[in-house]
Protein backbone atom coordinates (compact mmCIF):
# COMPACT_ATOMS: atom_id res chain seq x y z
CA UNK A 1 -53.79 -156.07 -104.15
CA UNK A 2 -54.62 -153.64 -106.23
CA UNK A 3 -52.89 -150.23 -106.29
CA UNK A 4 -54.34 -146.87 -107.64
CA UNK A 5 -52.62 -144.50 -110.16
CA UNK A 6 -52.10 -141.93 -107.75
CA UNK A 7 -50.83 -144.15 -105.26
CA UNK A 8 -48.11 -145.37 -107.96
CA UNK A 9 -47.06 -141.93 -108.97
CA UNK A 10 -46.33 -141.12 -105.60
CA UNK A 11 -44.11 -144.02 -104.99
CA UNK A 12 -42.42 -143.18 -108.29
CA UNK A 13 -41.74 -139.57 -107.12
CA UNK A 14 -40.08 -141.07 -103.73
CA UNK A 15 -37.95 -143.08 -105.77
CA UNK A 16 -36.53 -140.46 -108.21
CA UNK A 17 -36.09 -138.02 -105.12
CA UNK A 18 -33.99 -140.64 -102.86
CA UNK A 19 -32.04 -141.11 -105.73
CA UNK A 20 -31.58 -137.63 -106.38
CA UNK A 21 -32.98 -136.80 -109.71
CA UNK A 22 -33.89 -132.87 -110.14
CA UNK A 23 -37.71 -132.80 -110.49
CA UNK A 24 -38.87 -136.13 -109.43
CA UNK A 25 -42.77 -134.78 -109.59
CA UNK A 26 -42.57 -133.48 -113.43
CA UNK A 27 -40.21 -136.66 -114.36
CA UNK A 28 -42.45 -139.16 -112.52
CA UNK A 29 -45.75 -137.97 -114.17
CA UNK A 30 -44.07 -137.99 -117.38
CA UNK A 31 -43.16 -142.08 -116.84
CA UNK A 32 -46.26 -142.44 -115.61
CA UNK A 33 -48.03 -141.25 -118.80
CA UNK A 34 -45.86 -142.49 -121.28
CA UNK A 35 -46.42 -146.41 -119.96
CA UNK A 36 -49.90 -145.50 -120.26
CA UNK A 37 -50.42 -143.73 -123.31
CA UNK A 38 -51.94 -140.92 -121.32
CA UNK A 39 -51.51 -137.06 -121.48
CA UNK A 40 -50.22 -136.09 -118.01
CA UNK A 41 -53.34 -134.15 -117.64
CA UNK A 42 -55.17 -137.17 -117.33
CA UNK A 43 -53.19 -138.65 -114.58
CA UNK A 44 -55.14 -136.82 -112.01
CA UNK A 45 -58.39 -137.14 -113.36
CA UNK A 46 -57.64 -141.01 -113.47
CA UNK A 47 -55.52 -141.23 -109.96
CA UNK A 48 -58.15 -142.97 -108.49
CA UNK A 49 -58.29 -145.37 -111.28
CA UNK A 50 -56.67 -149.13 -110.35
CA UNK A 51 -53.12 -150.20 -112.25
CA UNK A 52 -52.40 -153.86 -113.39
CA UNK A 53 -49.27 -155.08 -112.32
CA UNK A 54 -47.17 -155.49 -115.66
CA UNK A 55 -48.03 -151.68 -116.04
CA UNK A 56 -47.29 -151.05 -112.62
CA UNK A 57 -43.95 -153.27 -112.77
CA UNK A 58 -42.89 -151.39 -116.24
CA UNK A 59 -43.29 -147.37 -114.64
CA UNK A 60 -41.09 -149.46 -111.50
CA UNK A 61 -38.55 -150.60 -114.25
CA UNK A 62 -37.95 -147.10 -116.55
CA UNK A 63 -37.66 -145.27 -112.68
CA UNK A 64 -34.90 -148.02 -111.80
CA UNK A 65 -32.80 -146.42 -114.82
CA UNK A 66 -33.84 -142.97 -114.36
CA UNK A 67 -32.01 -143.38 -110.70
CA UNK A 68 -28.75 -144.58 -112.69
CA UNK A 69 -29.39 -141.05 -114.17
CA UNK A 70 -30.25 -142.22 -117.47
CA UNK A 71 -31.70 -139.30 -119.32
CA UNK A 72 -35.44 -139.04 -119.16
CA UNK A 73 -35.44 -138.58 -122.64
CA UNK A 74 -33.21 -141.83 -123.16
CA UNK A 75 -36.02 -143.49 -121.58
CA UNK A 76 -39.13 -142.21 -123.55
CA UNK A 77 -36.82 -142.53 -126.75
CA UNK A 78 -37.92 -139.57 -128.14
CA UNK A 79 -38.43 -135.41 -127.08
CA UNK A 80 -40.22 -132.94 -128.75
CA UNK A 81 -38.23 -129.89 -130.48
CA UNK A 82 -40.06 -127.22 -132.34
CA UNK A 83 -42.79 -128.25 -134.46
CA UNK A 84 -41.44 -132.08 -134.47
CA UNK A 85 -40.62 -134.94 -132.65
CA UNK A 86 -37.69 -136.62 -132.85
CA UNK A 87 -36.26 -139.99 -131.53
CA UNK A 88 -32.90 -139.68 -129.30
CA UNK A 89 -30.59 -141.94 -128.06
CA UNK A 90 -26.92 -142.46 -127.21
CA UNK A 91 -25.32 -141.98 -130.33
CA UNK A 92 -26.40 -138.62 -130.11
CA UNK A 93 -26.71 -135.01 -128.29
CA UNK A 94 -30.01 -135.13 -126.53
CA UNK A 95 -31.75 -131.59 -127.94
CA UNK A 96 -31.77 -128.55 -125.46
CA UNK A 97 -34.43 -126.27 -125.18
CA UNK A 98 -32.24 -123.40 -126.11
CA UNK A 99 -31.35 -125.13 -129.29
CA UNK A 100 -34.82 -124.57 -130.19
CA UNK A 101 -34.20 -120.55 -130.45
CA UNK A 102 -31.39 -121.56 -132.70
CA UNK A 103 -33.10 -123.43 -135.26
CA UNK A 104 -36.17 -120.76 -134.77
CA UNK A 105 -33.47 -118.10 -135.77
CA UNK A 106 -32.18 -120.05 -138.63
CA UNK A 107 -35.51 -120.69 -140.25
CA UNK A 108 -36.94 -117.10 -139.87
CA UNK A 109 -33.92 -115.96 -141.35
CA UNK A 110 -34.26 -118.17 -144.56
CA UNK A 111 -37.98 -117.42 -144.74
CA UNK A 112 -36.93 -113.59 -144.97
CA UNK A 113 -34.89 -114.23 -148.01
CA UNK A 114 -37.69 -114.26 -150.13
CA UNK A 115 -37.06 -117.26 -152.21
CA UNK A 116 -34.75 -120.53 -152.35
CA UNK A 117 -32.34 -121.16 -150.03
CA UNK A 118 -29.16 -123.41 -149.37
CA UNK A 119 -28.64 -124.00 -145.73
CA UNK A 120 -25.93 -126.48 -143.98
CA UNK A 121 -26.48 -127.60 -140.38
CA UNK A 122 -23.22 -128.42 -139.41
CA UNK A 123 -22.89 -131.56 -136.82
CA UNK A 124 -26.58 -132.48 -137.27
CA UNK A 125 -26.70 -134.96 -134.35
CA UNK A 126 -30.29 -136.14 -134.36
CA UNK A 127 -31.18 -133.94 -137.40
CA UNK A 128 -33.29 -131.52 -135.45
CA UNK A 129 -31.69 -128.73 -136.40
CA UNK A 130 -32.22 -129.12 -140.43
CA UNK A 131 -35.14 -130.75 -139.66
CA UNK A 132 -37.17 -127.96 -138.01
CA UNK A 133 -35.94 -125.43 -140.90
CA UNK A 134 -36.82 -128.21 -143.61
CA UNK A 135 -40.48 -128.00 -141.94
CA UNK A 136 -40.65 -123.90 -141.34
CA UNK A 137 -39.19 -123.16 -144.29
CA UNK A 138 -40.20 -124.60 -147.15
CA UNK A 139 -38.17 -122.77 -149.74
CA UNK A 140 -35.19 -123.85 -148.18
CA UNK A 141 -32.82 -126.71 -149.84
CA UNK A 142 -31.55 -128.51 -146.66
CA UNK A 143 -28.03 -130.12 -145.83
CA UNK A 144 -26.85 -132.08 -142.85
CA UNK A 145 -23.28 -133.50 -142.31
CA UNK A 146 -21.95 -135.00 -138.99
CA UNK A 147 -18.98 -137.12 -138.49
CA UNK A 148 -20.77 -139.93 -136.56
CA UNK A 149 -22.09 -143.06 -138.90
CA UNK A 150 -24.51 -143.70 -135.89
CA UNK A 151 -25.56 -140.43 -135.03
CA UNK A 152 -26.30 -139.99 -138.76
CA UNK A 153 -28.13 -142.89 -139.20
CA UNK A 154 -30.64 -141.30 -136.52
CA UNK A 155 -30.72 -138.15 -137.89
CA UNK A 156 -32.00 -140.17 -141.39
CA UNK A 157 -34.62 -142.40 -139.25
CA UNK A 158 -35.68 -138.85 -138.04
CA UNK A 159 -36.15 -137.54 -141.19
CA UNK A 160 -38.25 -140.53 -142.69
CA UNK A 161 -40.24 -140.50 -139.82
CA UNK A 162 -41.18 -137.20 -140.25
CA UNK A 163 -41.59 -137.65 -143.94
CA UNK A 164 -38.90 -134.96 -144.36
CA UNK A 165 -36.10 -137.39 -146.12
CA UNK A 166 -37.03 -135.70 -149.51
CA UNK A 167 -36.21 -132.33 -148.24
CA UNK A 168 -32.68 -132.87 -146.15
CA UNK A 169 -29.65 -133.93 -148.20
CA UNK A 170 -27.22 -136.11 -145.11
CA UNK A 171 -23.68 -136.13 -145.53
CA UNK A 172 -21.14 -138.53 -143.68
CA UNK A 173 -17.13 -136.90 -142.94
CA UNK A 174 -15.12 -135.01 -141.12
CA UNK A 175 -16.51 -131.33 -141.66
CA UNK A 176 -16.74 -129.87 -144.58
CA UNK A 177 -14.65 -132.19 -146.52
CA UNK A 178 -17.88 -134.08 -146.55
CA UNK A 179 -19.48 -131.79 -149.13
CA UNK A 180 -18.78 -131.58 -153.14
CA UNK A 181 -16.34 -129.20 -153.30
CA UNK A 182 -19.13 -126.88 -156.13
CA UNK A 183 -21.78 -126.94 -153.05
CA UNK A 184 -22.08 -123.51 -151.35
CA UNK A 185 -24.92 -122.43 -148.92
CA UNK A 186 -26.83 -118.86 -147.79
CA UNK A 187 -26.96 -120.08 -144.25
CA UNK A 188 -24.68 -122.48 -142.31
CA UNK A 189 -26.29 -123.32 -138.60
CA UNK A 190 -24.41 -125.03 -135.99
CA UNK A 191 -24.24 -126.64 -132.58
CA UNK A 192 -21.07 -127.23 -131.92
CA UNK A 193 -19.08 -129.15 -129.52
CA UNK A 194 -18.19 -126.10 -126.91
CA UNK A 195 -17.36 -127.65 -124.03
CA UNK A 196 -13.36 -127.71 -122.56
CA UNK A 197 -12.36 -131.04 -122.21
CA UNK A 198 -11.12 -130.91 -118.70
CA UNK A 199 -14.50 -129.60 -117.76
CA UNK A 200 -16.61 -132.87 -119.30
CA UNK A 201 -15.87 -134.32 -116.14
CA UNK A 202 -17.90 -132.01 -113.98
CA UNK A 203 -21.27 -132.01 -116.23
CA UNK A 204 -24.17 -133.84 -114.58
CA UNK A 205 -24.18 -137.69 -114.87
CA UNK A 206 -26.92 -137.29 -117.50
CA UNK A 207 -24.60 -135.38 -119.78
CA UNK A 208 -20.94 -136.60 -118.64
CA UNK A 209 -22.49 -140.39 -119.31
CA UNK A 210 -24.89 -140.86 -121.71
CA UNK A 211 -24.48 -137.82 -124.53
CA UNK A 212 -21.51 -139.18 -126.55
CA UNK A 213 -17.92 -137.39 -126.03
CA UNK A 214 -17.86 -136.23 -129.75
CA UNK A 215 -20.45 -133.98 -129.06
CA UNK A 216 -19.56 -132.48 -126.03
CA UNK A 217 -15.47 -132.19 -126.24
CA UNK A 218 -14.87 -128.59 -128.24
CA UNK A 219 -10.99 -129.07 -127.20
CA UNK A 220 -8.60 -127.73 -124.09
CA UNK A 221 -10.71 -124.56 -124.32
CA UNK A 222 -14.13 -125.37 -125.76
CA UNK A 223 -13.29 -123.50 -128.74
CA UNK A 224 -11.68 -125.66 -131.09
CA UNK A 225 -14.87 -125.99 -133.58
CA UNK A 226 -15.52 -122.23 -133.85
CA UNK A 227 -11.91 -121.59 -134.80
CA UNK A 228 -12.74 -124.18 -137.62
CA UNK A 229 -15.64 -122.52 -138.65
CA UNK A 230 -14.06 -118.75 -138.71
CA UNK A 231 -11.35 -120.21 -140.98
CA UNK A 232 -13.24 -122.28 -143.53
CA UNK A 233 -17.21 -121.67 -143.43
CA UNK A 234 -16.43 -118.53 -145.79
CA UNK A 235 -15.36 -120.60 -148.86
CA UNK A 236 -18.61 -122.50 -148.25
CA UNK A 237 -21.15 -119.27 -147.81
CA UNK A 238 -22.02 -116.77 -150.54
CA UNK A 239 -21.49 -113.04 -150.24
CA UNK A 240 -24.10 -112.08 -147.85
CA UNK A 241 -24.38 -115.40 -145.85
CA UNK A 242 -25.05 -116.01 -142.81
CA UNK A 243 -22.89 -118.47 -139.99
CA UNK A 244 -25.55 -119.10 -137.11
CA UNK A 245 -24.16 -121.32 -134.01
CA UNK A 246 -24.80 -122.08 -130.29
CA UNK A 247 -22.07 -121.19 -127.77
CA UNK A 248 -21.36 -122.22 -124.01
CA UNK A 249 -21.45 -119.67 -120.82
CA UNK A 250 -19.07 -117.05 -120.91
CA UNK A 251 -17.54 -117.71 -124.43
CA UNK A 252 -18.79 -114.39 -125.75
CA UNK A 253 -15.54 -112.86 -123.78
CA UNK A 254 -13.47 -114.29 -126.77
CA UNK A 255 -15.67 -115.61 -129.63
CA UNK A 256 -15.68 -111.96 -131.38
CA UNK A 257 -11.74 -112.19 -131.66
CA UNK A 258 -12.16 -115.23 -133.57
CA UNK A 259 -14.26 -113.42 -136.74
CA UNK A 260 -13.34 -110.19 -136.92
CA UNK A 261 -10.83 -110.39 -139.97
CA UNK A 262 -11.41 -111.23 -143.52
CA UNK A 263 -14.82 -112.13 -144.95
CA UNK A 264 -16.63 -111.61 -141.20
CA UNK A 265 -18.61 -108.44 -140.33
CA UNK A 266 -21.35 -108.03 -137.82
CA UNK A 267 -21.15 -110.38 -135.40
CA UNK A 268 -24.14 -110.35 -133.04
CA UNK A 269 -25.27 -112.10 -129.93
CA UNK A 270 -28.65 -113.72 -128.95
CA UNK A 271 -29.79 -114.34 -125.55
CA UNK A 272 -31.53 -117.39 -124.62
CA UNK A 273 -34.49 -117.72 -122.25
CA UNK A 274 -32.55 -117.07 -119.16
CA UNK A 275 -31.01 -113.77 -120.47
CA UNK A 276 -27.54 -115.40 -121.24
CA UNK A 277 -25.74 -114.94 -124.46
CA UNK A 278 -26.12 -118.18 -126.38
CA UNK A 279 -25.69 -118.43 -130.14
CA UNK A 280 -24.25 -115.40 -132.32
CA UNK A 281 -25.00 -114.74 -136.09
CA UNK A 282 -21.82 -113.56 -138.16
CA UNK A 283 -22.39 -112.63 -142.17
CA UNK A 284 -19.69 -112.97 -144.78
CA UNK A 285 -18.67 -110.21 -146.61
């Protein structure tokens, strides 16, 4: 029997709703075009259109792990961020929307220094970060460290991919012990680890069991990698840097205690789309 696209779309929306998943319409579509190599606008011009089976059977199959609350964007193997694409997978943060103001920040920040510029994304994850500001700005000398071999390794199949290995320098090590000690940077940019440990537990199962640990645990209070970067980014940014990073709800109560000795002045806070303060820009002195 043959079964229309329409018809299978619908049965993959019941599925993902029994089993719970937010937006089973959006998510559906979205399976639905990617085993068919079909812009979701198309799915309703073609709903009418017959399915073979093995098509049929493979939409059945990504929907089966999509109900273990495997993240959509597991599933597809890549999401798009910015101006690029980038593959994701376990050994990785999936990228956030949000992040995207981040990196939008970071780049139009470089581009308004009016010539070359060193930048560090710190805990590059899937690269996105340095990889958006390698392709907006193209003065801009790029670095990337993270302390994960595999979520490196992604972040430099990313880049070649993009044909944007040339342009990003990747580092493997614990911080910035990772870097020649001479290397020094106008901008450092960072998504940290923010949340509390104790609180891991209570993230949604797409989060809590598929983004790695290392990227989610920022210590008993979440803060553990922004006291890091208050005490040592400063010996790595010239006078006049910048320190860009991301920051979980509520942590703007106490982040401004954390830089306002020493080399930090101005510390400011960004909203994201939702009107909640989300990443703050601090310059050395």
């Amino acid at each position: 029997m043959v079964v229309t696209l329409g018809e299978v779309v619908r049965e993959l929306k019941r599925r993902l709703a029994a089993a719970g998943v937010p937006e089973p319409g959006p998510e559906a579509e979205w399976i639905a075009a990617h085993v068919l190599t079909l812009p979701r606008t198309m799915l309703i011009v073609r709903a009418g259109q017959g399915v073979e089976r093995p098509l049929v059977d493979a939409m059945f199959g990504f929907v089966a792990r999509r109900a273990r609350r495997e993240p959509l964007q597991h599933i597809l193997g890549s999401v798009p961020f910015c101006s690029i694409e980038v593959d994701v997978g376990p050994a990785a943060l999936v990228p956030r929307p949000e992040t995207e103001m981040l990196a939008e920040a970071a780049w139009t920040w470089a581009n308004g220094r009016g010539g070359a510029v060193d930048v560090l994304d710190f805990g590059t994850g899937t690269g996105c970060i340095a990889l958006a500001i390698a392709r907006e700005c193209p003065a801009a000398r790029v670095h990337a460290l993270d302390c994960s071999a595999e979520a490196l390794a992604l972040a430099i199949r990313n880049a070649r991919e993009l044909e944007l290995a040339d342009r990003v320098a990747f580092y493997e090590g614990d911080g910035f012990g990772a870097l020649s000690g001479e290397a020094r940077f106008d901008l450092i940019v960072s998504n940290p680890p923010y949340i509390a440990a104790d609180e891991i537990g209570t993230l949604m199962p797409e989060v809590r069991d598929y983004d790695p640990r290392l990227a989610l645990d920022g210590g008993a209070d979440g803060l553990d990698f922004y006291r890091r970067l208050a005490a040592e980014a400063p010996d790595w940014l010239r006078p006049g840097g910048c320190l860009m990073c991301e920051f979980g709800d509520g942590q703007e109560q106490v982040l401004p205690a954390l830089f306002v000795d020493g080399p930090w002045k101005a510390l400011k806070f960004q909203k994201d789309l939702s009107e909640t303060p989300r990443f703050f820009k601090v310059t050395r002195v």
